[in-house]
N, C-alpha and C. Protein backbone atom coordinates (compact mmCIF):
# COMPACT_ATOMS: atom_id res chain seq x y z
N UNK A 1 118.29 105.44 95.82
CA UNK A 1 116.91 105.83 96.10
C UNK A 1 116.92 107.14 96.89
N UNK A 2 115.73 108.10 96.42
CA UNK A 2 116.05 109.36 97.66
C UNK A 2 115.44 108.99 98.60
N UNK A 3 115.73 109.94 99.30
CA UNK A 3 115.11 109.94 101.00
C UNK A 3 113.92 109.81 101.31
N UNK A 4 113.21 110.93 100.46
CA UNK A 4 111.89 111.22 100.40
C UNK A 4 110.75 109.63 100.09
N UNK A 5 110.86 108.76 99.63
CA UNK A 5 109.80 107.96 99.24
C UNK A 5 110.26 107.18 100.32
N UNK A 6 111.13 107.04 101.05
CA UNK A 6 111.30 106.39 102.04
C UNK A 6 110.44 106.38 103.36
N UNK A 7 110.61 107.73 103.51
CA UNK A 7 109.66 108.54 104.33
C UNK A 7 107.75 107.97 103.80
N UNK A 8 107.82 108.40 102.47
CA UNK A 8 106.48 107.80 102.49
C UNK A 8 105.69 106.25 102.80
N UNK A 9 107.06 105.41 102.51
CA UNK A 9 106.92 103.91 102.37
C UNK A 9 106.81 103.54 104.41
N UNK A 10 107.14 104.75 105.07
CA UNK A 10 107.58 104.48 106.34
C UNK A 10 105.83 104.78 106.92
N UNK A 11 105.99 106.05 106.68
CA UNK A 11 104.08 106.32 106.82
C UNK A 11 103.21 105.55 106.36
N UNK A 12 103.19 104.83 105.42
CA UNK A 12 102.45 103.45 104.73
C UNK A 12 102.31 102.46 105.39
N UNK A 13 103.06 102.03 106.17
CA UNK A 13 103.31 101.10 106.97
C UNK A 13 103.34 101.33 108.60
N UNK A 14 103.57 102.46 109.25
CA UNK A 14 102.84 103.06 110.73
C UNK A 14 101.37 102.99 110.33
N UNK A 15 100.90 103.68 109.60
CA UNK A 15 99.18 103.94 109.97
C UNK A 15 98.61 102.70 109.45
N UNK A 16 98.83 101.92 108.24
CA UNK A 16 98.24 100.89 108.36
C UNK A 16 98.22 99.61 109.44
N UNK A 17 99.46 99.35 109.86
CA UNK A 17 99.63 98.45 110.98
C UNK A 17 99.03 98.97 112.41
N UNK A 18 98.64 100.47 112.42
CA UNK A 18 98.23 100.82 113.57
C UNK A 18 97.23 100.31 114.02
N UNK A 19 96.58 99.77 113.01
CA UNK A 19 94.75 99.33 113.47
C UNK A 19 94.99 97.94 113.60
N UNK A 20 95.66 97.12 113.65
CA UNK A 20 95.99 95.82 114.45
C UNK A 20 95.79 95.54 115.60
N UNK A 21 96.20 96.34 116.89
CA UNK A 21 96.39 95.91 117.98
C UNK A 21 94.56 96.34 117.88
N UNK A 22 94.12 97.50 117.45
CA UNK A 22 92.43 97.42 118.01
C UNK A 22 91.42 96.72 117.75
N UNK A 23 92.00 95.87 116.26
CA UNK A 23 91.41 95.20 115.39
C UNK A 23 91.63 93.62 116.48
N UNK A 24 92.35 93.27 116.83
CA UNK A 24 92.99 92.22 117.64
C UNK A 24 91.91 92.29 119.25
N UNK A 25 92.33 92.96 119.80
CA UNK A 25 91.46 93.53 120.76
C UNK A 25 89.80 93.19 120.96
N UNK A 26 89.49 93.66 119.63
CA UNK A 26 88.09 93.28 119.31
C UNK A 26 87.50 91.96 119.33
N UNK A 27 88.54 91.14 118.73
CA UNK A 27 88.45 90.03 118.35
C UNK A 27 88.48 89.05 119.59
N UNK A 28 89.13 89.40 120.37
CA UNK A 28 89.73 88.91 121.62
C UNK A 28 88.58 88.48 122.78
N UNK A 29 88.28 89.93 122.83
CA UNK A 29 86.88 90.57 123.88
C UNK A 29 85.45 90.52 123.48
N UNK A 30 85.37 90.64 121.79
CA UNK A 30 84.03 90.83 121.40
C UNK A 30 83.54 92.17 121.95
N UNK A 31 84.08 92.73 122.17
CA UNK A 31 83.55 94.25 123.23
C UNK A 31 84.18 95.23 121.95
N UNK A 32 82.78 96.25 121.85
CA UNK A 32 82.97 97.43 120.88
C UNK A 32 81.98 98.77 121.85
N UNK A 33 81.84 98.79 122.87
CA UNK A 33 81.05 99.84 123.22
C UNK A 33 81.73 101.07 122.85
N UNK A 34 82.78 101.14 123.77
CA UNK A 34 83.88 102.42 123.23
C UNK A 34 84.47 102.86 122.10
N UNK A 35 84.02 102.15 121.44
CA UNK A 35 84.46 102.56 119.52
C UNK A 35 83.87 103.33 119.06
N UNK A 36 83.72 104.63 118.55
CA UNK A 36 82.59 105.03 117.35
C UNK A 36 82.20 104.15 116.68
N UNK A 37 80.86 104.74 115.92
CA UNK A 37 80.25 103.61 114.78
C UNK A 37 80.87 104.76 113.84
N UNK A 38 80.01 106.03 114.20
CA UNK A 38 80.45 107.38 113.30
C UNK A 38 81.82 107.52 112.55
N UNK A 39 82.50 107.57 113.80
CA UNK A 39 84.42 107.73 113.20
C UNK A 39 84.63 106.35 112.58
N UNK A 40 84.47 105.64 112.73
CA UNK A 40 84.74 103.99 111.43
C UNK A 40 83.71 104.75 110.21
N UNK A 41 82.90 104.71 110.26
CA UNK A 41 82.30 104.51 109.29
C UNK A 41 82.75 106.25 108.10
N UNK A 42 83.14 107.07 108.81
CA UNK A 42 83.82 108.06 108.12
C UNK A 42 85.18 108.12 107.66
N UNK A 43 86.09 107.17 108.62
CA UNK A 43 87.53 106.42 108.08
C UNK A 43 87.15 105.53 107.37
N UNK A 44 86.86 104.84 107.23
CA UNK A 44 86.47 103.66 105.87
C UNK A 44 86.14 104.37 104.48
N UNK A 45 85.14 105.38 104.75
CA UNK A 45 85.08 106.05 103.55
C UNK A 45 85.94 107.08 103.02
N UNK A 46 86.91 107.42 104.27
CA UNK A 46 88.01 107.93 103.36
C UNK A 46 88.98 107.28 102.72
N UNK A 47 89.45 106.05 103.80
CA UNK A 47 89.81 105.23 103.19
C UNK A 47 89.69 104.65 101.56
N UNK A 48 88.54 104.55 101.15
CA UNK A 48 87.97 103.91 100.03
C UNK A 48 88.47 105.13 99.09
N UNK A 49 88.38 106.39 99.57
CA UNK A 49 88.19 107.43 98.70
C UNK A 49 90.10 107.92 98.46
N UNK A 50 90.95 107.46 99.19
CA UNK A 50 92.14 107.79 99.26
C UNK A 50 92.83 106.44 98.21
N UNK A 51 91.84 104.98 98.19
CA UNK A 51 92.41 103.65 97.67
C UNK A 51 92.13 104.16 96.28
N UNK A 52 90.60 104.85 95.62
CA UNK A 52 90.23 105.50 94.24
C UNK A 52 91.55 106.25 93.90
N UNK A 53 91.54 107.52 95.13
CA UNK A 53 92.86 108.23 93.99
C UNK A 53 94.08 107.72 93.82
N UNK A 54 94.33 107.07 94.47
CA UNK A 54 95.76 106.06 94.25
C UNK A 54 95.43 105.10 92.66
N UNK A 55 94.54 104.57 92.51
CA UNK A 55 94.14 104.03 91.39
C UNK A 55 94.10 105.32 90.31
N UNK A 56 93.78 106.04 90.46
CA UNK A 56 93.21 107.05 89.33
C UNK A 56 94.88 107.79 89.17
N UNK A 57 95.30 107.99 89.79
CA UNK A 57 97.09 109.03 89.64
C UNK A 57 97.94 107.37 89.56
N UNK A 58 97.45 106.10 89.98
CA UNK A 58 98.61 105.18 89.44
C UNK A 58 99.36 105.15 90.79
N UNK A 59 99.42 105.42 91.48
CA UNK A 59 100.55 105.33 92.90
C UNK A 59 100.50 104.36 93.93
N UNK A 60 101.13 103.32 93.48
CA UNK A 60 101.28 102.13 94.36
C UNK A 60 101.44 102.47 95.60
N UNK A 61 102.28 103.40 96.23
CA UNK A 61 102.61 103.07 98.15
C UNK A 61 100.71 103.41 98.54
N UNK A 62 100.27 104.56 97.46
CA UNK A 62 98.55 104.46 98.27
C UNK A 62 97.73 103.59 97.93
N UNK A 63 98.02 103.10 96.92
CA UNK A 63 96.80 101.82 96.60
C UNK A 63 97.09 100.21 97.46
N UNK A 64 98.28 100.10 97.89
CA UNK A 64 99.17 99.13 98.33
C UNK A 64 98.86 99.40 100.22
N UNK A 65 98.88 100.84 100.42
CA UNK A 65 98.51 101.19 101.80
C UNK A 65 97.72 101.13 102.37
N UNK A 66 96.63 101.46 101.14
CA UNK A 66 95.07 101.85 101.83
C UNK A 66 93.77 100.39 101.40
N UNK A 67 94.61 99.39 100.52
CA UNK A 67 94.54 97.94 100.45
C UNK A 67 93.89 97.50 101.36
N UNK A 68 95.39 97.83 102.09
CA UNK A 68 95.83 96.95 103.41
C UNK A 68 94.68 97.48 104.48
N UNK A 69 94.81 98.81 104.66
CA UNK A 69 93.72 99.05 105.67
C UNK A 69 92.46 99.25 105.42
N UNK A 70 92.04 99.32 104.74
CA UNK A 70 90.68 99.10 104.59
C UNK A 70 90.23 97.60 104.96
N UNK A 71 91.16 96.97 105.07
CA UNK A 71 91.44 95.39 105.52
C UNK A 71 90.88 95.78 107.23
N UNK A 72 91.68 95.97 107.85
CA UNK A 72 91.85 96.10 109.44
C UNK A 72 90.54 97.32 109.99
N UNK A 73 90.38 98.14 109.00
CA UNK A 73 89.27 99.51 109.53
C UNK A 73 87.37 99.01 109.12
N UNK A 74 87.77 98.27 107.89
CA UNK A 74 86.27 97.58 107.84
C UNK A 74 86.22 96.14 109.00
N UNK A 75 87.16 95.70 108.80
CA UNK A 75 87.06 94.56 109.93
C UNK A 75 86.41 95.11 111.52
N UNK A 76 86.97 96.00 112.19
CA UNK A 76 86.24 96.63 113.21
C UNK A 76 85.52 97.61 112.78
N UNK A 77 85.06 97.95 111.98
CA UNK A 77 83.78 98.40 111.52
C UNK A 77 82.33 97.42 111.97
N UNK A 78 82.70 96.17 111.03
CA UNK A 78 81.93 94.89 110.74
C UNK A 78 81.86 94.67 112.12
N UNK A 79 82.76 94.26 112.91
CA UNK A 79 83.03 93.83 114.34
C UNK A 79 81.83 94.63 115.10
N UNK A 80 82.07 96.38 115.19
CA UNK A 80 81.12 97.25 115.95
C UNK A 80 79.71 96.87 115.58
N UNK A 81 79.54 96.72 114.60
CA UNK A 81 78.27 96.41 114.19
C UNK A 81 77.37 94.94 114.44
N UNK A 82 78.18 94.22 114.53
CA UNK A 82 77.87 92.67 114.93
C UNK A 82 78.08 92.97 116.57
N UNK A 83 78.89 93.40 117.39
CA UNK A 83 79.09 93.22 118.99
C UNK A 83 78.11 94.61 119.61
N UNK A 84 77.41 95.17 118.64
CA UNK A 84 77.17 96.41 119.65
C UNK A 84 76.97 96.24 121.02
């Protein structure tokens, strides 16, 4: 295997797992004051828009990546919106 998709499979897996501990957090406390509504709600839609081109070019590590987080980024989305 080369190096290179390694690297990508590595980035796939940092930024999606990153939103765990805030996603966790939320859940914990019920407390969202300090969150954007704005910045979620503009990561989600890139999100969505990064999960399309992965579907449209065929490329599993982004459709497989951005799956996953759109999992954890709508969840505290939903969260901000229910705890304001």
């Amino acid at each position: 295997m080369e190096i290179s998709p390694i690297f990508g499979y590595l980035a796939a897996i940092f930024t999606t797992i990153s939103y765990v501990p805030q996603a966790v957090q939320i859940i914990r406390s019920k407390h969202t004051k300090d969150i954007s509504l704005l910045m979620y709600t503009i990561l989600n839609a890139g999100i969505i828009s990064w999960l399309i081109y992965g579907w449209l070019i065929n490329d599993w590590p982004i459709i497989i990546a951005n799956s996953i987080t759109i999992v954890f980024t709508a969840t505290i989305l939903i969260l901000k919106l229910r705890y304001k």
